[in-house]
PDB file of N, CA and C in Angstrom:
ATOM      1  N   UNK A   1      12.228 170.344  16.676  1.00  0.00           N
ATOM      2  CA  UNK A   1      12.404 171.278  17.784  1.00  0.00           C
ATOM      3  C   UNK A   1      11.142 172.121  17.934  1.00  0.00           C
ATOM      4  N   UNK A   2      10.574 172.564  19.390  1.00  0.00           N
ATOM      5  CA  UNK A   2       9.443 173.273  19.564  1.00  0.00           C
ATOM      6  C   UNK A   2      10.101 174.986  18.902  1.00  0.00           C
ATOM      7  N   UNK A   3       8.477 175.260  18.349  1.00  0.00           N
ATOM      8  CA  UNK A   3       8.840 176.895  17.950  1.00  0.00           C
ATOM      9  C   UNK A   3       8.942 177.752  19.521  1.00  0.00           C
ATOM     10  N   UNK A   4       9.651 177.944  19.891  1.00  0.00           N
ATOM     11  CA  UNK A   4       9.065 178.869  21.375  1.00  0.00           C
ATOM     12  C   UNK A   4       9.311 179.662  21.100  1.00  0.00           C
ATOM     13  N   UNK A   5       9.399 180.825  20.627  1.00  0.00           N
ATOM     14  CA  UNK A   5       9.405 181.922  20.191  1.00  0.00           C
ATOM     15  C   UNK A   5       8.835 182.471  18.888  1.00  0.00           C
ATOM     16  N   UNK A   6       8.237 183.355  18.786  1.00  0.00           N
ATOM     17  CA  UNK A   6       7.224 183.976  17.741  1.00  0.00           C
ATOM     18  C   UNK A   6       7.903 185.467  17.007  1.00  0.00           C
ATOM     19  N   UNK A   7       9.550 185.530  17.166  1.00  0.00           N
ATOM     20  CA  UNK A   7       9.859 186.787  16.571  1.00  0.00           C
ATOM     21  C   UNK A   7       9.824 186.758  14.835  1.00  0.00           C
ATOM     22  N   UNK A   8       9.674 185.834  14.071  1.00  0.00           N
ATOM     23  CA  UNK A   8      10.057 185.939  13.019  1.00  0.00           C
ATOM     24  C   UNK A   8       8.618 186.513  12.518  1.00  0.00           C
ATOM     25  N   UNK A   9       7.511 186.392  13.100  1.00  0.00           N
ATOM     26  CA  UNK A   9       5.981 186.059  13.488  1.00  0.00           C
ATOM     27  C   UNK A   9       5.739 187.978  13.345  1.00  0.00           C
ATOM     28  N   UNK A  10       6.282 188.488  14.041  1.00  0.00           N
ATOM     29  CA  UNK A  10       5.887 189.772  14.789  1.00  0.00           C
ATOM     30  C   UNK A  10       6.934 190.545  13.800  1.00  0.00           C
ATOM     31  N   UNK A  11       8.411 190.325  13.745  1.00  0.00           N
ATOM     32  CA  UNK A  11       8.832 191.291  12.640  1.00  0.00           C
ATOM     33  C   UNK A  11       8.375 190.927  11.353  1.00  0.00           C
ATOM     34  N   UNK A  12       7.353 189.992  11.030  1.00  0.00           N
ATOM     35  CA  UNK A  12       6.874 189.987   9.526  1.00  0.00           C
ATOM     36  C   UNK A  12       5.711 190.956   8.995  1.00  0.00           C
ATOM     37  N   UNK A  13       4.764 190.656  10.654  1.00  0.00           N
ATOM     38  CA  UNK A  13       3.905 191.161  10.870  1.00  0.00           C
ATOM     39  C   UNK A  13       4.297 192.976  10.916  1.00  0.00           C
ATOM     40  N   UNK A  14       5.053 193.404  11.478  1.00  0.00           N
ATOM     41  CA  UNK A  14       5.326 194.765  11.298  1.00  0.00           C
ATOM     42  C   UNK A  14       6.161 195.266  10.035  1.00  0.00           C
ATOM     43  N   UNK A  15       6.073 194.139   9.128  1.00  0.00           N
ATOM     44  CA  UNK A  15       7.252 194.121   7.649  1.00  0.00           C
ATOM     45  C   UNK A  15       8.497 194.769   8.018  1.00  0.00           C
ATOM     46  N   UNK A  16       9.230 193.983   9.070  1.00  0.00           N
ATOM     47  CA  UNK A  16      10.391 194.511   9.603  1.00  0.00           C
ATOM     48  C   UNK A  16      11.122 193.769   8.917  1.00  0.00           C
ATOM     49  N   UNK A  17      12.869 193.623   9.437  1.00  0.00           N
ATOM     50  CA  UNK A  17      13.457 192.189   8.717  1.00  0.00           C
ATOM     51  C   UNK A  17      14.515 192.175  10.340  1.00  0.00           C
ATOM     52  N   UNK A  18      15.241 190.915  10.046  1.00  0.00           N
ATOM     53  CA  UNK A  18      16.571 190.780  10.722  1.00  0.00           C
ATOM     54  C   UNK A  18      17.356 191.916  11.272  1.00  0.00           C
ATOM     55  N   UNK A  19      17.633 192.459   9.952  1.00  0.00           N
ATOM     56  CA  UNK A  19      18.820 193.600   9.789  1.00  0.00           C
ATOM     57  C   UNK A  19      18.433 194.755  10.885  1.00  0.00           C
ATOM     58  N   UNK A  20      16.929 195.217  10.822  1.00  0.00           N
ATOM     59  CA  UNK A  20      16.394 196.174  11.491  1.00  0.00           C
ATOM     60  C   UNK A  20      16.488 195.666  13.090  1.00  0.00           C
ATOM     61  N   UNK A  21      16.063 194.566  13.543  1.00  0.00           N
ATOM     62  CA  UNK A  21      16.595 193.996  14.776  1.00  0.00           C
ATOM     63  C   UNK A  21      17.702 193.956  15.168  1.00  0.00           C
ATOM     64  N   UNK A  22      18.589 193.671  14.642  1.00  0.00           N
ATOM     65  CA  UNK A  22      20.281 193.417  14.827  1.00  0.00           C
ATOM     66  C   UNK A  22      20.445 194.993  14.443  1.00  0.00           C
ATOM     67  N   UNK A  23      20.284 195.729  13.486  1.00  0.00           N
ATOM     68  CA  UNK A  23      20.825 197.645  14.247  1.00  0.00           C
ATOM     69  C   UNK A  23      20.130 197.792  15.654  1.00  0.00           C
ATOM     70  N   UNK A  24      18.543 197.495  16.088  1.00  0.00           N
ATOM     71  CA  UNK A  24      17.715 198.213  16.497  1.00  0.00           C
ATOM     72  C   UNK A  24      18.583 197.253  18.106  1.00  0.00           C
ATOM     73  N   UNK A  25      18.982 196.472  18.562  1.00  0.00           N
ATOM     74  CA  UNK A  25      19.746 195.724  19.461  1.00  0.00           C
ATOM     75  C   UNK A  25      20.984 195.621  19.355  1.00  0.00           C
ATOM     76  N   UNK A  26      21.803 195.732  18.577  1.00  0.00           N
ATOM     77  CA  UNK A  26      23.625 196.102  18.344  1.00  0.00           C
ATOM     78  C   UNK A  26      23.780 194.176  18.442  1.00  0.00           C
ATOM     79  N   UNK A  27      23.035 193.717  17.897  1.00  0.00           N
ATOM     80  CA  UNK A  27      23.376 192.492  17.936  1.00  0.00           C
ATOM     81  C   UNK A  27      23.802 191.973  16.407  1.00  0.00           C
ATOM     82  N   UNK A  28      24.501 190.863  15.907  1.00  0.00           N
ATOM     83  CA  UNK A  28      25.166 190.526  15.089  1.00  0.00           C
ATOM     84  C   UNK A  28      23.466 189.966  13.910  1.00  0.00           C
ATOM     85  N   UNK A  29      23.870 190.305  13.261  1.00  0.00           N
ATOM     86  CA  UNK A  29      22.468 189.509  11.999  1.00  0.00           C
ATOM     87  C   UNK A  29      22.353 187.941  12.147  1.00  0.00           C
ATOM     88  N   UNK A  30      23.500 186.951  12.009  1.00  0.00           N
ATOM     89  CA  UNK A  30      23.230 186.219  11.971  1.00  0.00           C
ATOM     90  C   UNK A  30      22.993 185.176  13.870  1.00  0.00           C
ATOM     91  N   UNK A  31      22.843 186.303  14.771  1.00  0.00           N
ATOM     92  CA  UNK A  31      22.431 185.925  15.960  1.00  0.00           C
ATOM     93  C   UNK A  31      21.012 185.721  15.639  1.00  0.00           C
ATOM     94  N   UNK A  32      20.273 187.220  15.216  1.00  0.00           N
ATOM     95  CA  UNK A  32      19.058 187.483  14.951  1.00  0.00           C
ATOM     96  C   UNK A  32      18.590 186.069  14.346  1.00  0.00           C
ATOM     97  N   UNK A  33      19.248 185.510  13.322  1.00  0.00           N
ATOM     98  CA  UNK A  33      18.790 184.313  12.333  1.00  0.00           C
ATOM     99  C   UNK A  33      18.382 183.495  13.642  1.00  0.00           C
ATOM    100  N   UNK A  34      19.361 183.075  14.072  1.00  0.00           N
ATOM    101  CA  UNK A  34      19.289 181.926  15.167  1.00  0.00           C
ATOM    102  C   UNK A  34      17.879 182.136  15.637  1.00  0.00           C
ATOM    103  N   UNK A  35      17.514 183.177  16.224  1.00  0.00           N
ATOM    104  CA  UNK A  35      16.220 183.404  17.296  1.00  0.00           C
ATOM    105  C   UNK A  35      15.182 183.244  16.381  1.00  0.00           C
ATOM    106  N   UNK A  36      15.432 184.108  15.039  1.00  0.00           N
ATOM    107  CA  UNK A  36      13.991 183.699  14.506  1.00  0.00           C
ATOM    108  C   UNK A  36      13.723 182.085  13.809  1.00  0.00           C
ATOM    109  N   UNK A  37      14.401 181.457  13.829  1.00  0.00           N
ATOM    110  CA  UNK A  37      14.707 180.346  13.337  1.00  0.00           C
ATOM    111  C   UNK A  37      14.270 179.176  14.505  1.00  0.00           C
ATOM    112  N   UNK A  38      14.488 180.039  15.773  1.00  0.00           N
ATOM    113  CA  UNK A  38      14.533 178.456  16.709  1.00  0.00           C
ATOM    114  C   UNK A  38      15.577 177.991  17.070  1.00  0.00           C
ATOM    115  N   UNK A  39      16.603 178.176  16.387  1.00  0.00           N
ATOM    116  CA  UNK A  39      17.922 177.344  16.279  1.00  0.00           C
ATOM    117  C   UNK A  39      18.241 177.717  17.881  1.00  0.00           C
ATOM    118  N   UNK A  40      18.333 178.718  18.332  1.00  0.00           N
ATOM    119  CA  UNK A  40      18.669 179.139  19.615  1.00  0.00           C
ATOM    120  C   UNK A  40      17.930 180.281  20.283  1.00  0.00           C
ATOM    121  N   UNK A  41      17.805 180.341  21.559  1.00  0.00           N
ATOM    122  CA  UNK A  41      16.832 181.464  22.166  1.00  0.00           C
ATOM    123  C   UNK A  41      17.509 182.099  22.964  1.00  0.00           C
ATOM    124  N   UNK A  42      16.919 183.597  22.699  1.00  0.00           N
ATOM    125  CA  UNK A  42      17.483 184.644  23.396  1.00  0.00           C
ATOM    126  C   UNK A  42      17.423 184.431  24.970  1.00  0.00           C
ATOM    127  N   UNK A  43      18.513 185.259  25.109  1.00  0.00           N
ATOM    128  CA  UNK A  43      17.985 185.049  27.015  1.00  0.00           C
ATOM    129  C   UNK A  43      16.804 186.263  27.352  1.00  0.00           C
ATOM    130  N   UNK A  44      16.400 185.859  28.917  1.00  0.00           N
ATOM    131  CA  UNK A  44      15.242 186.580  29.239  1.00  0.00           C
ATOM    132  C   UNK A  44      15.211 188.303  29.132  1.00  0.00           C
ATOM    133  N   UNK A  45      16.744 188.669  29.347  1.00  0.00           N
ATOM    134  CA  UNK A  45      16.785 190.152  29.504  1.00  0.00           C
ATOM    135  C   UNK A  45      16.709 190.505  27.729  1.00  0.00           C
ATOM    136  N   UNK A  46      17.601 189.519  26.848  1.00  0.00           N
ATOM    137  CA  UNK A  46      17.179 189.928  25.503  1.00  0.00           C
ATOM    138  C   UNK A  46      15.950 190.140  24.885  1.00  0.00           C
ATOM    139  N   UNK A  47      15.097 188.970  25.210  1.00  0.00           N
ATOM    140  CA  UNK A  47      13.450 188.532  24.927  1.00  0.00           C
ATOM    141  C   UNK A  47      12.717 189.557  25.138  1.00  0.00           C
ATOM    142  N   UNK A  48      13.168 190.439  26.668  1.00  0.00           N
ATOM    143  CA  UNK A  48      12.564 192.207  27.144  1.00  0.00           C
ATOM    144  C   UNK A  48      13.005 193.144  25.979  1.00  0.00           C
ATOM    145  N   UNK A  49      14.228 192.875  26.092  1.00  0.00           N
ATOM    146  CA  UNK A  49      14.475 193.938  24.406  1.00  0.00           C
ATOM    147  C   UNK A  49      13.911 193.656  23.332  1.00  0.00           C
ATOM    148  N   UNK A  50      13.834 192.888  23.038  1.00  0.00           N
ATOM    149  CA  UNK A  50      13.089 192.345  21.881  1.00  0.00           C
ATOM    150  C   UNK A  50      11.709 193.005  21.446  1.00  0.00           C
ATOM    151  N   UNK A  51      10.932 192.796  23.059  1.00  0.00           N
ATOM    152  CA  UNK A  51       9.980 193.110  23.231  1.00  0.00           C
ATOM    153  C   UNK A  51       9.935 194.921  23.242  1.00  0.00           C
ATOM    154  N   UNK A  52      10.434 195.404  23.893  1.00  0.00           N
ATOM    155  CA  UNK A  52      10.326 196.951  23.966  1.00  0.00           C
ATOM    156  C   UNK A  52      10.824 197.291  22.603  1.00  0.00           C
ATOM    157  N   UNK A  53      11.679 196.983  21.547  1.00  0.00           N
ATOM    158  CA  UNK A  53      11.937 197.446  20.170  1.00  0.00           C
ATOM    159  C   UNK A  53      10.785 197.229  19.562  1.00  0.00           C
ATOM    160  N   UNK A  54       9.861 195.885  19.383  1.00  0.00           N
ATOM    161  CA  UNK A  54       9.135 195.881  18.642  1.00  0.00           C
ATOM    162  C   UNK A  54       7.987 196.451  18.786  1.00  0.00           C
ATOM    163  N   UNK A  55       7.893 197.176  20.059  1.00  0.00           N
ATOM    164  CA  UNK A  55       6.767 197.201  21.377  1.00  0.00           C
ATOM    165  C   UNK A  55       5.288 196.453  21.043  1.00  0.00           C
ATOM    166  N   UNK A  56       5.603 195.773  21.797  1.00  0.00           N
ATOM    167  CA  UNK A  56       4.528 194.297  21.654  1.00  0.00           C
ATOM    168  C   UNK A  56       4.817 193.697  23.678  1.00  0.00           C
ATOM    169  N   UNK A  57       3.882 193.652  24.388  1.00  0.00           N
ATOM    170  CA  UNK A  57       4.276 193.021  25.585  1.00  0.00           C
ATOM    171  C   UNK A  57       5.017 191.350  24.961  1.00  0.00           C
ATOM    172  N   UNK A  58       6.129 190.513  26.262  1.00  0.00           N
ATOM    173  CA  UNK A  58       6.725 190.121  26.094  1.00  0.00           C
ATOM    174  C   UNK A  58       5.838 188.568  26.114  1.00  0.00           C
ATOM    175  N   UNK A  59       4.708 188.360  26.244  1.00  0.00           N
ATOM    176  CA  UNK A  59       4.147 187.538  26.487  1.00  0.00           C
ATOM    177  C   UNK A  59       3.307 187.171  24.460  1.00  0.00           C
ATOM    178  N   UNK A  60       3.895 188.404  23.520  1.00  0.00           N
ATOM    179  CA  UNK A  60       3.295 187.870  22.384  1.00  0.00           C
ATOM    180  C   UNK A  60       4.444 187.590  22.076  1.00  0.00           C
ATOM    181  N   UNK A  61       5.657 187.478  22.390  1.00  0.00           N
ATOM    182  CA  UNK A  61       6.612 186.668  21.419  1.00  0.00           C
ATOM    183  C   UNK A  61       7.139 185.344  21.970  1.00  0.00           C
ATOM    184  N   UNK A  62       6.503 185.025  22.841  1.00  0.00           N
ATOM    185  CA  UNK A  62       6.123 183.334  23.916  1.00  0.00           C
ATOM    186  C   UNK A  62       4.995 182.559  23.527  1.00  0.00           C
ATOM    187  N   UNK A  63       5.089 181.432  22.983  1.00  0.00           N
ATOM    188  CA  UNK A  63       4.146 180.767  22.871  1.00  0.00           C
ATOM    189  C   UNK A  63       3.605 179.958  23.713  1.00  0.00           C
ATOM    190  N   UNK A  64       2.653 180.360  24.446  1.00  0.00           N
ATOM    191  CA  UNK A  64       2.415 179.916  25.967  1.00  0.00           C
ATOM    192  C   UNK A  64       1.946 178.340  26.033  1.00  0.00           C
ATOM    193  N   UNK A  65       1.336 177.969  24.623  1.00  0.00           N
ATOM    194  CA  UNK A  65       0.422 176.355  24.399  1.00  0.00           C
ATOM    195  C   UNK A  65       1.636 175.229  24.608  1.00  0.00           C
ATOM    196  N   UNK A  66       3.021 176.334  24.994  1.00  0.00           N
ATOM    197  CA  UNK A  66       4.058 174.994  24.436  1.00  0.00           C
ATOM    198  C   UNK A  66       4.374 174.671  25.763  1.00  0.00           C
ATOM    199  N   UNK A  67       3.665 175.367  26.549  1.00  0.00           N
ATOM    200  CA  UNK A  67       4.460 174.876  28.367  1.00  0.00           C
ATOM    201  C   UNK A  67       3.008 174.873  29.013  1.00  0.00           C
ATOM    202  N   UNK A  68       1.829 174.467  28.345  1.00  0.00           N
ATOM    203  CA  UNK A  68       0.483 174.631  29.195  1.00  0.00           C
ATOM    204  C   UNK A  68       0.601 172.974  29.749  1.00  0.00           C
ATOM    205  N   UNK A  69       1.526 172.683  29.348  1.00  0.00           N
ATOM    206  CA  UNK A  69       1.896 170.870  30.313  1.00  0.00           C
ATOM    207  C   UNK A  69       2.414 171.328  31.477  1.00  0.00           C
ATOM    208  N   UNK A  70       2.920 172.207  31.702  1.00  0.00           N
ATOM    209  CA  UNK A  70       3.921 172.661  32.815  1.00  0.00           C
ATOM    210  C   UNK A  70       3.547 173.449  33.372  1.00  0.00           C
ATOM    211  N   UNK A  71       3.157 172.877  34.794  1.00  0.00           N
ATOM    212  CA  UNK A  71       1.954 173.371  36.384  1.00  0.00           C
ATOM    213  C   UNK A  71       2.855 174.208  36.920  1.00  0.00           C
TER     214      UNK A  71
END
């Protein structure tokens, strides 16, 4: 499966964890797993939260090389 998403990337980088995402979004921990994992992706309005908690624009937790096929 493609990585498209870079959160596990950015809360490591800020030595955050899961837990702090899932309080910091009222979302369940093992949702959080899913996203940083790949297993499943947030939707777009989540991906904005994501982004404003970690504050990082929403374009560093997209890995853009994975859709540079796609005009």
């Amino acid at each position: 499966m493609a990585k498209l998403n870079r959160i596990r990337v950015v809360l490591a980088e800020r030595d955050l964890n899961n837990k702090w995402l899932a309080d910091k979004l009222g979302k369940d921990q093992a949702t959080i797993s899913k996203w940083v994992t790949n297993t499943t992706q947030p939707s777009l309005e989540t991906l904005l939260a994501i982004a404003n908690a970690l504050e990082v624009p929403v374009q560093e937790l997209v890995r853009q090389e994975e859709f540079s096929h796609v005009k």
